[in-house]
PDB file of N, CA and C in Angstrom:
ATOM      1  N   UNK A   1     146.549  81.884 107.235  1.00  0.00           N
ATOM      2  CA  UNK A   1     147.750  82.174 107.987  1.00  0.00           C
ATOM      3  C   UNK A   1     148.930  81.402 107.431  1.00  0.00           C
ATOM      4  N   UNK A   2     149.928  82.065 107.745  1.00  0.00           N
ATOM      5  CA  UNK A   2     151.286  81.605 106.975  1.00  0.00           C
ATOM      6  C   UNK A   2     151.745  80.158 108.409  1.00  0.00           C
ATOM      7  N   UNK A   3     152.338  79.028 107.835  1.00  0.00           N
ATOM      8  CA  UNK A   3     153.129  78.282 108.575  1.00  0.00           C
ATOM      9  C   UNK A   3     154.407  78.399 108.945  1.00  0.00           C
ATOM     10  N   UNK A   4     155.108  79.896 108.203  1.00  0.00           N
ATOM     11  CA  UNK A   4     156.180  80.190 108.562  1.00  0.00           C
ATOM     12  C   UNK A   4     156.428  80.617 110.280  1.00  0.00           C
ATOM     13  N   UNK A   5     157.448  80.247 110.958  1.00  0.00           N
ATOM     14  CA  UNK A   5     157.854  81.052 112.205  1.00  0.00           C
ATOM     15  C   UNK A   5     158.676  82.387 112.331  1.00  0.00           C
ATOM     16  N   UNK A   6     158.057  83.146 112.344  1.00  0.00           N
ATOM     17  CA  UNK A   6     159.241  84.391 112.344  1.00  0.00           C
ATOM     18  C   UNK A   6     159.608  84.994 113.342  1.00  0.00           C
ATOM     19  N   UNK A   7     159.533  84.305 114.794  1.00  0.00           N
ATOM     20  CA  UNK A   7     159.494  84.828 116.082  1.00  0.00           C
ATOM     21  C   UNK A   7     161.133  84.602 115.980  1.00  0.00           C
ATOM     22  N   UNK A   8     161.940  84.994 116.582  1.00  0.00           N
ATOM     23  CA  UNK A   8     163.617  85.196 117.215  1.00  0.00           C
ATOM     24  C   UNK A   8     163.327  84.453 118.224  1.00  0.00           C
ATOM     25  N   UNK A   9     164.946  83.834 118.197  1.00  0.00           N
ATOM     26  CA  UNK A   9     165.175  82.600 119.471  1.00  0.00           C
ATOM     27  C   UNK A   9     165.729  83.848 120.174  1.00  0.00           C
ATOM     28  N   UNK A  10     165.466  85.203 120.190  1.00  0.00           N
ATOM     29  CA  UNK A  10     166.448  86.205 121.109  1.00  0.00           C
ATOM     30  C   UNK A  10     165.308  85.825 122.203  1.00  0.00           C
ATOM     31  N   UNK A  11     164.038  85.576 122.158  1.00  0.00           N
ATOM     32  CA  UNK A  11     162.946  85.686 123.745  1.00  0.00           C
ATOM     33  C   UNK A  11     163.143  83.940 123.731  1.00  0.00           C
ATOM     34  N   UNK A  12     163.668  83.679 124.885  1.00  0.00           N
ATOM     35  CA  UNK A  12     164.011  82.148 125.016  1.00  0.00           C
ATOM     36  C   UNK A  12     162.568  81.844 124.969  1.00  0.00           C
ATOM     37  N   UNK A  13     161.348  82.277 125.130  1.00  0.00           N
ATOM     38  CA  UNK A  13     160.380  81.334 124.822  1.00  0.00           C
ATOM     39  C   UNK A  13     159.139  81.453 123.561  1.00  0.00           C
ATOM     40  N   UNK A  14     160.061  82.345 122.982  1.00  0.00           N
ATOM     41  CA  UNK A  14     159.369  82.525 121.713  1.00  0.00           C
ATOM     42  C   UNK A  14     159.105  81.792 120.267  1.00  0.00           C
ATOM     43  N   UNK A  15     160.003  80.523 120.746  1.00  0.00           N
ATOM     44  CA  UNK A  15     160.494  79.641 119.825  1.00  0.00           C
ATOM     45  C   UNK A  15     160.219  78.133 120.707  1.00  0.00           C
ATOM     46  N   UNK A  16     159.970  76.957 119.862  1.00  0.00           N
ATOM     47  CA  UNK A  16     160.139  75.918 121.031  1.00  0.00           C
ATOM     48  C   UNK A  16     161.421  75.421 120.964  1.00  0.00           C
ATOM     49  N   UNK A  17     161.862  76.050 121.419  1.00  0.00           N
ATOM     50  CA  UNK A  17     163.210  75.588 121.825  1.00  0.00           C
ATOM     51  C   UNK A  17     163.920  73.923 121.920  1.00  0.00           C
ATOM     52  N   UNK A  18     163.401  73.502 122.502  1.00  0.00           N
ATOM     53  CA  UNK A  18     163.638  72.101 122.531  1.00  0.00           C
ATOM     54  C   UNK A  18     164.039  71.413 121.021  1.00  0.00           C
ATOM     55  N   UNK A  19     163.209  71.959 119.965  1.00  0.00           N
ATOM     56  CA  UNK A  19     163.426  71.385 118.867  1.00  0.00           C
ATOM     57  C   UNK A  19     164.606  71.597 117.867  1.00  0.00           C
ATOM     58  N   UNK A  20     164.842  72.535 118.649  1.00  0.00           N
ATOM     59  CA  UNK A  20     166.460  73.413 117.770  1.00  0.00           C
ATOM     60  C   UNK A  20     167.612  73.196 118.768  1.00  0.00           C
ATOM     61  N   UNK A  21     168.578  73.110 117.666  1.00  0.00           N
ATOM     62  CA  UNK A  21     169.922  72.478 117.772  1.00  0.00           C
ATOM     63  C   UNK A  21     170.853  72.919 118.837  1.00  0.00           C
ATOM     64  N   UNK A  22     171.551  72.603 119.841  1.00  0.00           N
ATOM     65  CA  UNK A  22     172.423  73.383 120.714  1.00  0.00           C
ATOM     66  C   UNK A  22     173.901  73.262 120.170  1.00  0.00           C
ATOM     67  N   UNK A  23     174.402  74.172 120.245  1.00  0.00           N
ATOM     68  CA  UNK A  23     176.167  74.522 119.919  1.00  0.00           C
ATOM     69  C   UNK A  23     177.069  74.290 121.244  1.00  0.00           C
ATOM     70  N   UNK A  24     177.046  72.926 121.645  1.00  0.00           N
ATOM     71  CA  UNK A  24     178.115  72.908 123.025  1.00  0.00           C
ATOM     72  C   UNK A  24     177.608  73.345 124.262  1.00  0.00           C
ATOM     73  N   UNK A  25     176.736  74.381 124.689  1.00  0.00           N
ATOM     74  CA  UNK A  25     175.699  74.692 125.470  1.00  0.00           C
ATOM     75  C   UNK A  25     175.105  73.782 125.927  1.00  0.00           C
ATOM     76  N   UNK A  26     174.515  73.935 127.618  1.00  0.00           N
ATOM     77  CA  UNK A  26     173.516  73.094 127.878  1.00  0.00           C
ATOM     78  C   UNK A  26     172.436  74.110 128.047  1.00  0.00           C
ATOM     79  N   UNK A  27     171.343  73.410 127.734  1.00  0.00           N
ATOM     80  CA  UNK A  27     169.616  73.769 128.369  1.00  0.00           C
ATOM     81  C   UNK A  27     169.131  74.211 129.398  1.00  0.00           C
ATOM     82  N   UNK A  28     168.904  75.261 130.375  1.00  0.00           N
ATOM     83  CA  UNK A  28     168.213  74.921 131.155  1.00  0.00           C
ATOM     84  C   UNK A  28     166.537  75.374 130.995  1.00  0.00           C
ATOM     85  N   UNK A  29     165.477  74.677 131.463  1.00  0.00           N
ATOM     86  CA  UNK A  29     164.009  75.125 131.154  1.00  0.00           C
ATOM     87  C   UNK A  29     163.980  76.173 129.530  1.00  0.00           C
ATOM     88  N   UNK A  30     164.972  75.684 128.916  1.00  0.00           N
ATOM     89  CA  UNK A  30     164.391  75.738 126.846  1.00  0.00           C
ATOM     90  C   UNK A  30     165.478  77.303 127.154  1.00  0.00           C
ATOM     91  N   UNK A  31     166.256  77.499 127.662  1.00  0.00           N
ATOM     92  CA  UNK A  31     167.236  78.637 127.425  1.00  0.00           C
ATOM     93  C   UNK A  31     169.114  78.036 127.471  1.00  0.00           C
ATOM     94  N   UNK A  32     169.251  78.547 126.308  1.00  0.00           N
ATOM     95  CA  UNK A  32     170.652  77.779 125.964  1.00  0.00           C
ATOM     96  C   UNK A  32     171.174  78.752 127.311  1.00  0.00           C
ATOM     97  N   UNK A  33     172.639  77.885 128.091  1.00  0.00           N
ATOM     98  CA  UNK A  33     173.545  78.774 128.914  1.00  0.00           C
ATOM     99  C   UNK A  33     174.493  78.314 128.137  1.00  0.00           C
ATOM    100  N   UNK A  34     175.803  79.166 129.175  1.00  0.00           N
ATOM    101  CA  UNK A  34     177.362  79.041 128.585  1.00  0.00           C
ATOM    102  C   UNK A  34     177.682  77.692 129.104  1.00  0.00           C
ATOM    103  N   UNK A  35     178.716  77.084 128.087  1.00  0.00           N
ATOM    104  CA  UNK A  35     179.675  75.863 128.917  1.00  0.00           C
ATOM    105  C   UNK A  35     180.346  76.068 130.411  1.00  0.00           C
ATOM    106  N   UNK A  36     181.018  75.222 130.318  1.00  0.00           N
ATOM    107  CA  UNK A  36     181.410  75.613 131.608  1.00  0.00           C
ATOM    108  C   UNK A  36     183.031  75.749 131.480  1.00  0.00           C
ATOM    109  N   UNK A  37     183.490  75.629 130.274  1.00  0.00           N
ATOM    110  CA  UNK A  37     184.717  76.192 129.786  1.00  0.00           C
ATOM    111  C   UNK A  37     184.300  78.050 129.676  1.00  0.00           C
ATOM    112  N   UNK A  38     183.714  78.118 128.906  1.00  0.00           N
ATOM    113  CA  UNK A  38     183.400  79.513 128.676  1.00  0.00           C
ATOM    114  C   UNK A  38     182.786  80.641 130.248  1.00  0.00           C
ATOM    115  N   UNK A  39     181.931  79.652 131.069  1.00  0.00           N
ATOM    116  CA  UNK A  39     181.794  80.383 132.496  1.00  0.00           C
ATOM    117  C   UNK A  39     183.188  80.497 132.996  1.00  0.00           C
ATOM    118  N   UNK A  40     183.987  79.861 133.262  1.00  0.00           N
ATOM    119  CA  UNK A  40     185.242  79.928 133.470  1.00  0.00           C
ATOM    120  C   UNK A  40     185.892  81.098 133.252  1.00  0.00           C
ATOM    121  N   UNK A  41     186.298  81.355 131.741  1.00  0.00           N
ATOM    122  CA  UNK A  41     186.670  81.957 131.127  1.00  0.00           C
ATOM    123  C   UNK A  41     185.997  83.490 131.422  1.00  0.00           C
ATOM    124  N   UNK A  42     184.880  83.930 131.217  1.00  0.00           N
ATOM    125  CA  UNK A  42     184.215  84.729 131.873  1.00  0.00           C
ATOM    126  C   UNK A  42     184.846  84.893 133.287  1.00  0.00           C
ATOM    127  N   UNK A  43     184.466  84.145 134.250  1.00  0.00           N
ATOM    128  CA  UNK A  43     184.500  84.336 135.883  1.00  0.00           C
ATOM    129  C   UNK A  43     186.316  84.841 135.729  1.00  0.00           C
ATOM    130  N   UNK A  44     187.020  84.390 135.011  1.00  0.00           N
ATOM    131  CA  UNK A  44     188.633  84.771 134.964  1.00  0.00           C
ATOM    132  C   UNK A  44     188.447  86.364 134.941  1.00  0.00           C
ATOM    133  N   UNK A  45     188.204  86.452 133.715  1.00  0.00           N
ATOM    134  CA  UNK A  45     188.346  87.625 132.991  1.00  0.00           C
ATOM    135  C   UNK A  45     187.677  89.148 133.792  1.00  0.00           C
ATOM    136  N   UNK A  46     186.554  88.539 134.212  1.00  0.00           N
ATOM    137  CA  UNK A  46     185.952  89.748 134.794  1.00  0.00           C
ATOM    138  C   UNK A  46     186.703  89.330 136.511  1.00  0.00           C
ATOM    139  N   UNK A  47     187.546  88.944 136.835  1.00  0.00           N
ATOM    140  CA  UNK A  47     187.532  88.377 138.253  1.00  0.00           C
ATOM    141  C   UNK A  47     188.998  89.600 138.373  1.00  0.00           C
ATOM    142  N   UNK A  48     189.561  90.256 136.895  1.00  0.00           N
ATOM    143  CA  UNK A  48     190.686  91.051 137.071  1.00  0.00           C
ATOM    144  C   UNK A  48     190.567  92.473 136.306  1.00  0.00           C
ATOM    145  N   UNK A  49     189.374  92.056 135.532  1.00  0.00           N
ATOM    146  CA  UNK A  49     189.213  93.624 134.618  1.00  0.00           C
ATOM    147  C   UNK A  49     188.538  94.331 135.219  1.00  0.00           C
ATOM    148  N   UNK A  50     187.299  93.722 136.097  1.00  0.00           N
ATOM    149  CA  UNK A  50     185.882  94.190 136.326  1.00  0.00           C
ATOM    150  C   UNK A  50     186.443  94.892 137.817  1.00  0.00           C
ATOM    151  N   UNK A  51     187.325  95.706 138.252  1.00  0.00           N
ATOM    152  CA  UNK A  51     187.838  95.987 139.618  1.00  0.00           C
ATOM    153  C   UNK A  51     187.211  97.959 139.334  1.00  0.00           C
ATOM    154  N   UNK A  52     186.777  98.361 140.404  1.00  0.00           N
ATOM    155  CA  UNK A  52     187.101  99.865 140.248  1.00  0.00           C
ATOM    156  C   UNK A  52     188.030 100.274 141.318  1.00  0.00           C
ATOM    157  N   UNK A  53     188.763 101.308 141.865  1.00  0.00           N
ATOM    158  CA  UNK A  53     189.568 101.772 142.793  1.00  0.00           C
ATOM    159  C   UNK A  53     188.908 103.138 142.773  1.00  0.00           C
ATOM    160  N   UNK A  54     188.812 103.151 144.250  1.00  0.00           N
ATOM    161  CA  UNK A  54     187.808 104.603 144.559  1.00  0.00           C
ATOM    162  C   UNK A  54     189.068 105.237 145.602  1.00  0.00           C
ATOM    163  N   UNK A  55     189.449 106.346 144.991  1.00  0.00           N
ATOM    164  CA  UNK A  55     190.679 107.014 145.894  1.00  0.00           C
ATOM    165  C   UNK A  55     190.478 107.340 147.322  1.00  0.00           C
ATOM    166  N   UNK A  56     190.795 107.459 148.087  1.00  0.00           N
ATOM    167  CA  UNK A  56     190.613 107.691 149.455  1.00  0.00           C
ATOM    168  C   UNK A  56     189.706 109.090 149.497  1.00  0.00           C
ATOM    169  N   UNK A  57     190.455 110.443 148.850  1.00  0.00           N
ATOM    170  CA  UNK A  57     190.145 111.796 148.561  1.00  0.00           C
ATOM    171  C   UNK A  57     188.530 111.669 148.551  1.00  0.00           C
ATOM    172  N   UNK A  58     187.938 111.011 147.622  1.00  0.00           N
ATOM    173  CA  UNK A  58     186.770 110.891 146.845  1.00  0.00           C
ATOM    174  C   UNK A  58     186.002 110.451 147.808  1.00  0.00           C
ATOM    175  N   UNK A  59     186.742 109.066 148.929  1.00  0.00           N
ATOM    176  CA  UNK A  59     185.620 108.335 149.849  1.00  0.00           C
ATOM    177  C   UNK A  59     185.009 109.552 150.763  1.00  0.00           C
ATOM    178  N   UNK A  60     186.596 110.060 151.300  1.00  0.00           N
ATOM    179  CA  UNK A  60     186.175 111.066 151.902  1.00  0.00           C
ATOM    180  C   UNK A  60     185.585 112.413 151.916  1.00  0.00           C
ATOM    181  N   UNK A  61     185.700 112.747 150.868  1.00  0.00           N
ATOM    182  CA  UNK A  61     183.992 113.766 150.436  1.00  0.00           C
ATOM    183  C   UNK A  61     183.325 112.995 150.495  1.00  0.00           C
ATOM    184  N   UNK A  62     182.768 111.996 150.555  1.00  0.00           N
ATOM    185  CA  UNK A  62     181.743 111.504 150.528  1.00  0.00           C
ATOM    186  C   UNK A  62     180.721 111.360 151.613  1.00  0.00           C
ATOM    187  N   UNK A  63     181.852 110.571 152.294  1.00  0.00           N
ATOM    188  CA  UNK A  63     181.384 110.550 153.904  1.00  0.00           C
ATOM    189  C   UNK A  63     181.288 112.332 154.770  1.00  0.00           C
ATOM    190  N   UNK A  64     182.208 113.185 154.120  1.00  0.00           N
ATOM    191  CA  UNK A  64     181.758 114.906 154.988  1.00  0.00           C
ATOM    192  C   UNK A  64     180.660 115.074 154.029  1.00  0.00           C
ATOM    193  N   UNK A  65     180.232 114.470 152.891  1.00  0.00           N
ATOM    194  CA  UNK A  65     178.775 115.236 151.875  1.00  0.00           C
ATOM    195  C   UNK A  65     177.562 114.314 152.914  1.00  0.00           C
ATOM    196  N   UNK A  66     177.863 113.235 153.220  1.00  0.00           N
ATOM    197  CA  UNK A  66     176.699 112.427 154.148  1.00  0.00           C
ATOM    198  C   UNK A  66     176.503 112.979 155.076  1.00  0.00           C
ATOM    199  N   UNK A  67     177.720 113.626 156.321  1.00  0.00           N
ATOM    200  CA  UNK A  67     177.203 114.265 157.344  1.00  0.00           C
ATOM    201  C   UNK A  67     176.611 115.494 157.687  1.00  0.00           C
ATOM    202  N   UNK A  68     177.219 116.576 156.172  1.00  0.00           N
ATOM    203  CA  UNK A  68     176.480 117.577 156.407  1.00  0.00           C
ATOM    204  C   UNK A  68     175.680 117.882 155.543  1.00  0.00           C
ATOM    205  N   UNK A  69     174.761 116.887 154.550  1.00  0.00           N
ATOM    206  CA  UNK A  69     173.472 116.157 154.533  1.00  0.00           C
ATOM    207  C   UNK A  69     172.616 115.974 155.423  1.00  0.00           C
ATOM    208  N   UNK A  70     172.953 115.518 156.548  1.00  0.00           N
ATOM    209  CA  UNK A  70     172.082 114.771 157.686  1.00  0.00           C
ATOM    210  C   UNK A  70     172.297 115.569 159.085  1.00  0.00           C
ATOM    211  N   UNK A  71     173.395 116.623 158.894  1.00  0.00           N
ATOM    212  CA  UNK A  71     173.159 117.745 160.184  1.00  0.00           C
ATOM    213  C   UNK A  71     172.483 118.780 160.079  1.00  0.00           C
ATOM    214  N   UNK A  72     172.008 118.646 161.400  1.00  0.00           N
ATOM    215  CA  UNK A  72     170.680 119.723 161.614  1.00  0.00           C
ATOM    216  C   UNK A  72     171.481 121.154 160.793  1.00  0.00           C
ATOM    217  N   UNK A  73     169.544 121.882 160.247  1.00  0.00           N
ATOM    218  CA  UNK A  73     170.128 123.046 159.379  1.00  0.00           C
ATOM    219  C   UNK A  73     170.099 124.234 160.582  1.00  0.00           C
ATOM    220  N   UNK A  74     171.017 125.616 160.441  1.00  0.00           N
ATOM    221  CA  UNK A  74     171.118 126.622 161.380  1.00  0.00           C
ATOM    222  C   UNK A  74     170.732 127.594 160.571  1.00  0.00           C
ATOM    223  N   UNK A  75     169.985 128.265 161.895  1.00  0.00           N
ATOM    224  CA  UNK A  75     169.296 129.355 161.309  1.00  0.00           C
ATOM    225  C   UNK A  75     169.858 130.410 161.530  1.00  0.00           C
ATOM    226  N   UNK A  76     170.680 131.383 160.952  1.00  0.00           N
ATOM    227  CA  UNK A  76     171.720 132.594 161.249  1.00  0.00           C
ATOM    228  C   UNK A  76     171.130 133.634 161.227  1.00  0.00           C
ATOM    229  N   UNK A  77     169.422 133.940 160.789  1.00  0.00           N
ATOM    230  CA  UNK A  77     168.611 134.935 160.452  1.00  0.00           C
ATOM    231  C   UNK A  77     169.040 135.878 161.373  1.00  0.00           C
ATOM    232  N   UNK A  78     168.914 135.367 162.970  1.00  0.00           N
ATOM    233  CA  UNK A  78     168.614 136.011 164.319  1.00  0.00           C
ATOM    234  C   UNK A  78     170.123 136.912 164.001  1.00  0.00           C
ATOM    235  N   UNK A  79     170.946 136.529 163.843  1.00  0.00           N
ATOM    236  CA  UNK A  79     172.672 137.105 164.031  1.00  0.00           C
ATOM    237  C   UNK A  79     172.646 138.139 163.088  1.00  0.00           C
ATOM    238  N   UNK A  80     172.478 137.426 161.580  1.00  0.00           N
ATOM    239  CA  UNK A  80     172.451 138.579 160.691  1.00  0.00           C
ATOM    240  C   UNK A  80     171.933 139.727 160.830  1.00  0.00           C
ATOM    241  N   UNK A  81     170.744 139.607 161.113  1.00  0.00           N
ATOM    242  CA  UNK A  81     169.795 140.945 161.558  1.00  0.00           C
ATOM    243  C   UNK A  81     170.520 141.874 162.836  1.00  0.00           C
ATOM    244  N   UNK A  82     171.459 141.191 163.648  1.00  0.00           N
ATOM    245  CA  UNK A  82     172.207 141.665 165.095  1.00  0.00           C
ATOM    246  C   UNK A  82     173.299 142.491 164.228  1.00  0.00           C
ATOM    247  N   UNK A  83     173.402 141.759 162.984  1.00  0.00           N
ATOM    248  CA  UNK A  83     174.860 142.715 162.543  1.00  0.00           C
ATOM    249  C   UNK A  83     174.807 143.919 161.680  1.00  0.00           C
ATOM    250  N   UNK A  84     173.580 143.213 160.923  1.00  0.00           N
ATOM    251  CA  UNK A  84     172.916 144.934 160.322  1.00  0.00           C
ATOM    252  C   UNK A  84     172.721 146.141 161.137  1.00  0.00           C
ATOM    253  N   UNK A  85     171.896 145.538 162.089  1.00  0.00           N
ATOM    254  CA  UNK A  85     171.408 146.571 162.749  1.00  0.00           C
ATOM    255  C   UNK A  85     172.991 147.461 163.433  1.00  0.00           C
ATOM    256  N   UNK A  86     173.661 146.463 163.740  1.00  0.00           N
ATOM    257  CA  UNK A  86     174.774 147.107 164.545  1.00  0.00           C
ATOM    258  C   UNK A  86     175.991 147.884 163.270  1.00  0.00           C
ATOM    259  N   UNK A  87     176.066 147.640 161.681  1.00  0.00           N
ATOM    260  CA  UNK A  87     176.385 148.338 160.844  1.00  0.00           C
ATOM    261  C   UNK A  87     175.786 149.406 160.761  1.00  0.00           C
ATOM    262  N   UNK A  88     174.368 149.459 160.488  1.00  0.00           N
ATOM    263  CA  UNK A  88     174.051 150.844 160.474  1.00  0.00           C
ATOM    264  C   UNK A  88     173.423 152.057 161.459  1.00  0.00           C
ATOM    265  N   UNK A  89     173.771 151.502 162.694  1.00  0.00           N
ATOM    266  CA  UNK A  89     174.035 152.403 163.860  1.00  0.00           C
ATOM    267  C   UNK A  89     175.255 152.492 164.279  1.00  0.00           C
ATOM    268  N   UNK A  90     176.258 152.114 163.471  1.00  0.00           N
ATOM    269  CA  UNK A  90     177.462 152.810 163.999  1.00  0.00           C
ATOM    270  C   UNK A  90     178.680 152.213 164.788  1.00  0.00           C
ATOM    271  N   UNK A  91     177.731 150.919 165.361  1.00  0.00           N
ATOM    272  CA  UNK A  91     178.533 150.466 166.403  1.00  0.00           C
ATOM    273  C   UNK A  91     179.177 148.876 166.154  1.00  0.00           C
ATOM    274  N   UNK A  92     179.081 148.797 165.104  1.00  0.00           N
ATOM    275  CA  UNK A  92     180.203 147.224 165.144  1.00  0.00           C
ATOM    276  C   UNK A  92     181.503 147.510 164.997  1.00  0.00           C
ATOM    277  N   UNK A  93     182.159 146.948 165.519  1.00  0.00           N
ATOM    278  CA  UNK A  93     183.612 147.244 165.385  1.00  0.00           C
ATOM    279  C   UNK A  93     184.472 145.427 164.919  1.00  0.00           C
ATOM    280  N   UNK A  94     185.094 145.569 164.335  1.00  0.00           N
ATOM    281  CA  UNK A  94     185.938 144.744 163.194  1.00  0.00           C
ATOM    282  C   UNK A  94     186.784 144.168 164.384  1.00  0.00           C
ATOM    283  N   UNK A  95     187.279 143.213 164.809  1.00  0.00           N
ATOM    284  CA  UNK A  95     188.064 142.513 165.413  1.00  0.00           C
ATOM    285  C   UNK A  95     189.603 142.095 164.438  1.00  0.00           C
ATOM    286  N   UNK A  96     190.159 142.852 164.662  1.00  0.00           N
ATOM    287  CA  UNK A  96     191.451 142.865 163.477  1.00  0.00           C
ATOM    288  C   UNK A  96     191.962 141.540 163.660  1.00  0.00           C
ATOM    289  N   UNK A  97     192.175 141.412 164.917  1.00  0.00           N
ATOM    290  CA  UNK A  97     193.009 140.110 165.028  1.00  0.00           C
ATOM    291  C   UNK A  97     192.859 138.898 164.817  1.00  0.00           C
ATOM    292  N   UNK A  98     191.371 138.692 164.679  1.00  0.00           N
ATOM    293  CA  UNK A  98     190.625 137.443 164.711  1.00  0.00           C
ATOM    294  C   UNK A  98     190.532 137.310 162.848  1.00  0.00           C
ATOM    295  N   UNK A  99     190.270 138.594 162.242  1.00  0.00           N
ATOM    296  CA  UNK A  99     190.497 138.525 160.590  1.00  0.00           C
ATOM    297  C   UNK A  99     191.910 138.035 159.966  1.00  0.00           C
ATOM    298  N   UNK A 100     192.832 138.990 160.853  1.00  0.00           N
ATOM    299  CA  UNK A 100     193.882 138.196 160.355  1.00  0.00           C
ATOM    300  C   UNK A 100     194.687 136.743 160.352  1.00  0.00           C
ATOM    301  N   UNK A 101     193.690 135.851 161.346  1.00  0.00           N
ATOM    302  CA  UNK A 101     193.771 134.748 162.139  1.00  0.00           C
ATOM    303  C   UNK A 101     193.302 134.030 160.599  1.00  0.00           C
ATOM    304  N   UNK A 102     192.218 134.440 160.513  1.00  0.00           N
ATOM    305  CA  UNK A 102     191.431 133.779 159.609  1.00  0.00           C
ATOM    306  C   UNK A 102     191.774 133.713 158.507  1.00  0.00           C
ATOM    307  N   UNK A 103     192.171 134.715 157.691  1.00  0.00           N
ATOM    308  CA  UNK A 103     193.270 134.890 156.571  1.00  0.00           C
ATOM    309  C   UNK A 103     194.619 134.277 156.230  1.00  0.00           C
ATOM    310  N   UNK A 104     195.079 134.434 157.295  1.00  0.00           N
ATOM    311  CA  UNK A 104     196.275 133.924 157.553  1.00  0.00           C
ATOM    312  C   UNK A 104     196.217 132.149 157.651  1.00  0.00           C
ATOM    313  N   UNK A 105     195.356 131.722 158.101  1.00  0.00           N
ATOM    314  CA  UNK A 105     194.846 130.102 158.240  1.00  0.00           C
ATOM    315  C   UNK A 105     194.579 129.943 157.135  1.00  0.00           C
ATOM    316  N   UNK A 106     193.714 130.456 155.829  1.00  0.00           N
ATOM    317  CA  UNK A 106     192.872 129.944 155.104  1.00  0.00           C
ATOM    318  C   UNK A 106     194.118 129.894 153.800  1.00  0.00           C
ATOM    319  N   UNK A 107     195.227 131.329 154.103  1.00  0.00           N
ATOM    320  CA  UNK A 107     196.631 130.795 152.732  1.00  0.00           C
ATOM    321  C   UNK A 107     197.296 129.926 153.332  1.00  0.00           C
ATOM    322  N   UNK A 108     197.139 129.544 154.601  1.00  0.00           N
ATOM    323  CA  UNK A 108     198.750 128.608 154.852  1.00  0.00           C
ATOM    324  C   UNK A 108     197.738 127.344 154.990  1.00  0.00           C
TER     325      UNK A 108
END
């Protein structure tokens, strides 16, 4: 077997650590951390970049996609079948006023 080490200090315990050199870093249990200039620096930086803004528009689909998610489902089978049947015997009649209600609401 070779006496060479070819394991990477990338797996903090793949190496013995202890025996190799630190750059300004302290130790903790054989894994180099950041200074505490550089945590700093970090905690700054992400404390003003790292923000998202979620538009109001967006929250609120969100919250009507949760509720009618979680409201009971309706079953229209029974109606549909009331309206067929009443198309092809002749007898449904169109409520004009209530279409144009609806039309009229849905451009303005």
């Amino acid at each position: 077997m070779s006496s060479i080490d070819t394991r990477t200090a990338f797996f903090p315990r793949g190496r013995d650590v202890k025996s190799e050199s630190t750059k300004g870093g302290d130790k903790v249990d054989g894994v180099q951390r950041n200074t505490t200039e550089r945590a700093s620096e970090i905690s700054q930086k992400t404390s003003t970049d790292a923000k998202v803004n979620i538009p109001d528009g967006v929250k609120d689909f969100s919250r009507i996609k949760k509720a009618a998610m979680n409201a009971p489902e309706v079953d229209n089978s029974e109606k549909i079948a009331r309206l067929k049947a009443q198309i092809q015997d002749g007898s449904y009649e169109i409520d004009y006023d209530a279409l144009t209600d609806k039309i009229l609401n849905s451009e303005f």
